[in-house]
N, C-alpha and C. Protein backbone atom coordinates (compact mmCIF):
# COMPACT_ATOMS: atom_id res chain seq x y z
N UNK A 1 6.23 -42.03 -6.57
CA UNK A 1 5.83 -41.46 -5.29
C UNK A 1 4.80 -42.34 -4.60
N UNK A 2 3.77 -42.72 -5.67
CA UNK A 2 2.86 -43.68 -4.66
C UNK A 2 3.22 -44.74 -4.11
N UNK A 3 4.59 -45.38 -4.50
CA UNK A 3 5.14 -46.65 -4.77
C UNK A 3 5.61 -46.98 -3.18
N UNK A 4 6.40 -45.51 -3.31
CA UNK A 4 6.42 -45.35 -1.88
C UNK A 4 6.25 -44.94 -0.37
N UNK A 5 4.47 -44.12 -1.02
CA UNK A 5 3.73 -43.67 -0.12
C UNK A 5 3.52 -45.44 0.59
N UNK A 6 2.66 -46.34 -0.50
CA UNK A 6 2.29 -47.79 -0.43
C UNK A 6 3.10 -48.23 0.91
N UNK A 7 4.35 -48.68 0.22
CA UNK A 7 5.53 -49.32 1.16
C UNK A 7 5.29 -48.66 2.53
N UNK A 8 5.26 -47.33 2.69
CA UNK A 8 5.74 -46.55 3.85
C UNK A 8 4.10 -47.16 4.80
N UNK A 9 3.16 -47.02 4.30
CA UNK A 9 1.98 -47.79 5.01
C UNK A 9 1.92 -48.94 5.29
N UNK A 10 2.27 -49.75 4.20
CA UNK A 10 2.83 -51.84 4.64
C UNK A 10 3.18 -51.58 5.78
N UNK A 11 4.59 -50.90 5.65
CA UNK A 11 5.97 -51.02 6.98
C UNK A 11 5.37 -50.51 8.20
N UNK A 12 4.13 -49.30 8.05
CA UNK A 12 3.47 -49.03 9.42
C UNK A 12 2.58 -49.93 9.88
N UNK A 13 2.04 -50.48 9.01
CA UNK A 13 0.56 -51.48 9.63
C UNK A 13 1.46 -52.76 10.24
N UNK A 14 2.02 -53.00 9.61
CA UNK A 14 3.04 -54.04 9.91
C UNK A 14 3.71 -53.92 11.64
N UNK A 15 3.99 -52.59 11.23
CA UNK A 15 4.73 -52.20 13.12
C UNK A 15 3.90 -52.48 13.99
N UNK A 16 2.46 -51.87 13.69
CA UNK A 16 1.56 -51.41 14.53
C UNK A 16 0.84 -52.96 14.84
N UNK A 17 1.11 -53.48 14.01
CA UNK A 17 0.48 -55.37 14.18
C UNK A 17 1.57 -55.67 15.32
N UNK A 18 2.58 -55.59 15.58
CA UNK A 18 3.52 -56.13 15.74
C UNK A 18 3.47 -55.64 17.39
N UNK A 19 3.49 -54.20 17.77
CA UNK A 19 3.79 -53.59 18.39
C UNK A 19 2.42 -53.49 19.12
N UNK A 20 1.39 -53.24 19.41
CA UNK A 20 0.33 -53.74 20.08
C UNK A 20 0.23 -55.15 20.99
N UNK A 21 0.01 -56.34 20.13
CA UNK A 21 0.35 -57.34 21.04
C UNK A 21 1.37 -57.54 21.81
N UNK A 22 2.54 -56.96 21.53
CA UNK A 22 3.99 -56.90 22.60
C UNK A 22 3.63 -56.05 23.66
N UNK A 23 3.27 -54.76 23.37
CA UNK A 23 2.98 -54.00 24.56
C UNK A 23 1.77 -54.63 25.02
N UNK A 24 0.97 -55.16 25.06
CA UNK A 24 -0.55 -55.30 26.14
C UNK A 24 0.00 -56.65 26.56
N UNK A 25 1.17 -57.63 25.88
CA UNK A 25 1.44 -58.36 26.84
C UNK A 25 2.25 -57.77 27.91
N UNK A 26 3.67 -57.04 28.05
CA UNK A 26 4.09 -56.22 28.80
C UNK A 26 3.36 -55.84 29.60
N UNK A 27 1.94 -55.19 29.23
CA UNK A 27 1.14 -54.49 30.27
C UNK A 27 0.63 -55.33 31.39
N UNK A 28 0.19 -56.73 30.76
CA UNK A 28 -0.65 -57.77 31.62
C UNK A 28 0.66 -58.67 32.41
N UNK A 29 1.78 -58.64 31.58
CA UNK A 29 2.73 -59.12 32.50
C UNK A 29 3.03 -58.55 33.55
N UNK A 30 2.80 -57.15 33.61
CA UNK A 30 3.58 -56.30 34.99
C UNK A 30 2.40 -56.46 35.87
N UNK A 31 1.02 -56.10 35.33
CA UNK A 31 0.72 -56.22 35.58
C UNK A 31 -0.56 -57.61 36.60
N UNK A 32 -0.22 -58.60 36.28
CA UNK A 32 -0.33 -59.80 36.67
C UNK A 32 -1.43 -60.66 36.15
N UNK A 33 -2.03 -60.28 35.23
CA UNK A 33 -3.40 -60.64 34.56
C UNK A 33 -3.40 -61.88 33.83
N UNK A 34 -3.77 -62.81 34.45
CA UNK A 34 -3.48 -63.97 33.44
C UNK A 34 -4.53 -63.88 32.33
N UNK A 35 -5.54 -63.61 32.77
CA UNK A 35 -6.78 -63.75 30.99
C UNK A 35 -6.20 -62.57 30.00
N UNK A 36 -5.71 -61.59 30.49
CA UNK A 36 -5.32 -60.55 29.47
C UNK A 36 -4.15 -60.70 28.87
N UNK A 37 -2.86 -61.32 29.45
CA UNK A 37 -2.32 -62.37 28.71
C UNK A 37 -2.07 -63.50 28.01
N UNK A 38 -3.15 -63.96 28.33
CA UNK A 38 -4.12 -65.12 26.97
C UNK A 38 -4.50 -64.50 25.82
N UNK A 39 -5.08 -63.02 26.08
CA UNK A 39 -5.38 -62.81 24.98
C UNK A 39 -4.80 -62.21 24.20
N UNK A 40 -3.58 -61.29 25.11
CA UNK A 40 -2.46 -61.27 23.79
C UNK A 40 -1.80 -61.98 23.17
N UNK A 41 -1.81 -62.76 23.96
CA UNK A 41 -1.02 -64.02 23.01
C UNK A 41 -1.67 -64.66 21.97
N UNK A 42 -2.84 -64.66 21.75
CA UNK A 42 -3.76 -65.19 20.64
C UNK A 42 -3.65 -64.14 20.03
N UNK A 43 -3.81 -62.58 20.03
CA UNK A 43 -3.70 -61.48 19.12
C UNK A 43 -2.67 -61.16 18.30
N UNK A 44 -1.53 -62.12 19.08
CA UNK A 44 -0.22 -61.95 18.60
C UNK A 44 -0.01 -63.22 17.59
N UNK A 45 -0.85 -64.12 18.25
CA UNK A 45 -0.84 -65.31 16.93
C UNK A 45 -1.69 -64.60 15.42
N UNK A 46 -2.76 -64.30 15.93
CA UNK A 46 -3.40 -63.81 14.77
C UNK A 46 -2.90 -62.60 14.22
N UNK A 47 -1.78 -61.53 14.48
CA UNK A 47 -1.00 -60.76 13.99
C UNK A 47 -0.02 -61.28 13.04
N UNK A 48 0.11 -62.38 14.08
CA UNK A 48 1.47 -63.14 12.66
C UNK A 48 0.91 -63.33 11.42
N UNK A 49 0.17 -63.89 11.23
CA UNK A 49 -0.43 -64.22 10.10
C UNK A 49 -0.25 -63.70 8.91
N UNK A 50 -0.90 -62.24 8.65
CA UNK A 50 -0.75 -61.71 7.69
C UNK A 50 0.28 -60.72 7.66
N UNK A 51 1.82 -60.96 8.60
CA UNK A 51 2.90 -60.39 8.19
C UNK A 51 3.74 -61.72 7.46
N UNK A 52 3.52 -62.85 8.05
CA UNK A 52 3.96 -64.18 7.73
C UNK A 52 3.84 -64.05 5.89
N UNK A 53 2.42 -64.08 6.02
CA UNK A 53 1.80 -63.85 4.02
C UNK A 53 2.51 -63.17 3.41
N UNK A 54 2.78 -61.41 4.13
CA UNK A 54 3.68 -60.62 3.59
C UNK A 54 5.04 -61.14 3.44
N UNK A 55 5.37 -61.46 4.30
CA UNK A 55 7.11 -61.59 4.24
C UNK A 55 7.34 -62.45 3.00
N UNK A 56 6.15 -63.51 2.96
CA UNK A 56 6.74 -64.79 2.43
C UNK A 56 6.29 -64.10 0.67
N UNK A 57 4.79 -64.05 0.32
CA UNK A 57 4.21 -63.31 -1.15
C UNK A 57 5.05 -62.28 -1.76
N UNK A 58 4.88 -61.46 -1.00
CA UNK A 58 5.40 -60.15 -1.05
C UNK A 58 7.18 -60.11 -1.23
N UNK A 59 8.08 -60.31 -0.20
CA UNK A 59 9.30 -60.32 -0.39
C UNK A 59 10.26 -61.39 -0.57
N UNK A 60 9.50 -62.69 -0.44
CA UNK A 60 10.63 -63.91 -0.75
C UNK A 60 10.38 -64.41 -2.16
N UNK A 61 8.33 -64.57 -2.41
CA UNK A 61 8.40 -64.79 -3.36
C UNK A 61 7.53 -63.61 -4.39
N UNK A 62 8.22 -62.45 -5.01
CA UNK A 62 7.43 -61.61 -5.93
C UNK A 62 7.56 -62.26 -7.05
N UNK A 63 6.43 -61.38 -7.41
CA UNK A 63 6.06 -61.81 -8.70
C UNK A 63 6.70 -61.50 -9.83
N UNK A 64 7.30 -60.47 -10.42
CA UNK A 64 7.89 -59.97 -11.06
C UNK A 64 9.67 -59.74 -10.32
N UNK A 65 10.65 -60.21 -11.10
CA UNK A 65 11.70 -60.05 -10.67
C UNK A 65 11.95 -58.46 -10.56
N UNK A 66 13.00 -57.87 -10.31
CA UNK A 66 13.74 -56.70 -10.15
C UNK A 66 14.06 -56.50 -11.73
N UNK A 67 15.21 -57.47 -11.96
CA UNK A 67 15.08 -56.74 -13.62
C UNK A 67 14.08 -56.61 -14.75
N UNK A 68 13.17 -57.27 -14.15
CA UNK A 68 11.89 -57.04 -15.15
C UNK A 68 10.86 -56.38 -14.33
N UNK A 69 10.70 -55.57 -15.37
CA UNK A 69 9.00 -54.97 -15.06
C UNK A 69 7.71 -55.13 -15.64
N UNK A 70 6.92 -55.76 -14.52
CA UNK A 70 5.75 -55.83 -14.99
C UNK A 70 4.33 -55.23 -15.25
């Protein structure tokens, strides 16, 4: 159960990284803001980051295979 309380929080923080910088650029795009679109775009760089870590630690390379448990 915790295993996949865990997961179910990754997969939200993860959205919510994701989904913030897309919308406030949207916002500054309609709205015409060039500095506030600078700075999503740097928020969105620094968002990547630690989904990048995840994708790559976490699901390309784990630590423990599937048929083994560690």
């Amino acid at each position: 159960m915790r295993r996949e309380i865990g997961w179910a929080f990754g997969l939200m923080a993860l959205f919510t990284a994701v989904l913030a910088p897309a919308v406030g650029f949207v916002v500054a795009q309609v709205g015409d803001r060039r500095e506030a679109r600078g700075r999503f775009l740097i928020m969105a760089a620094l968002s990547s980051v630690p989904i990048l870590f995840f994708l790559f630690f976490g699901v390309l390379f784990p630590e423990c295979p599937d048929e083994y448990h560690c």
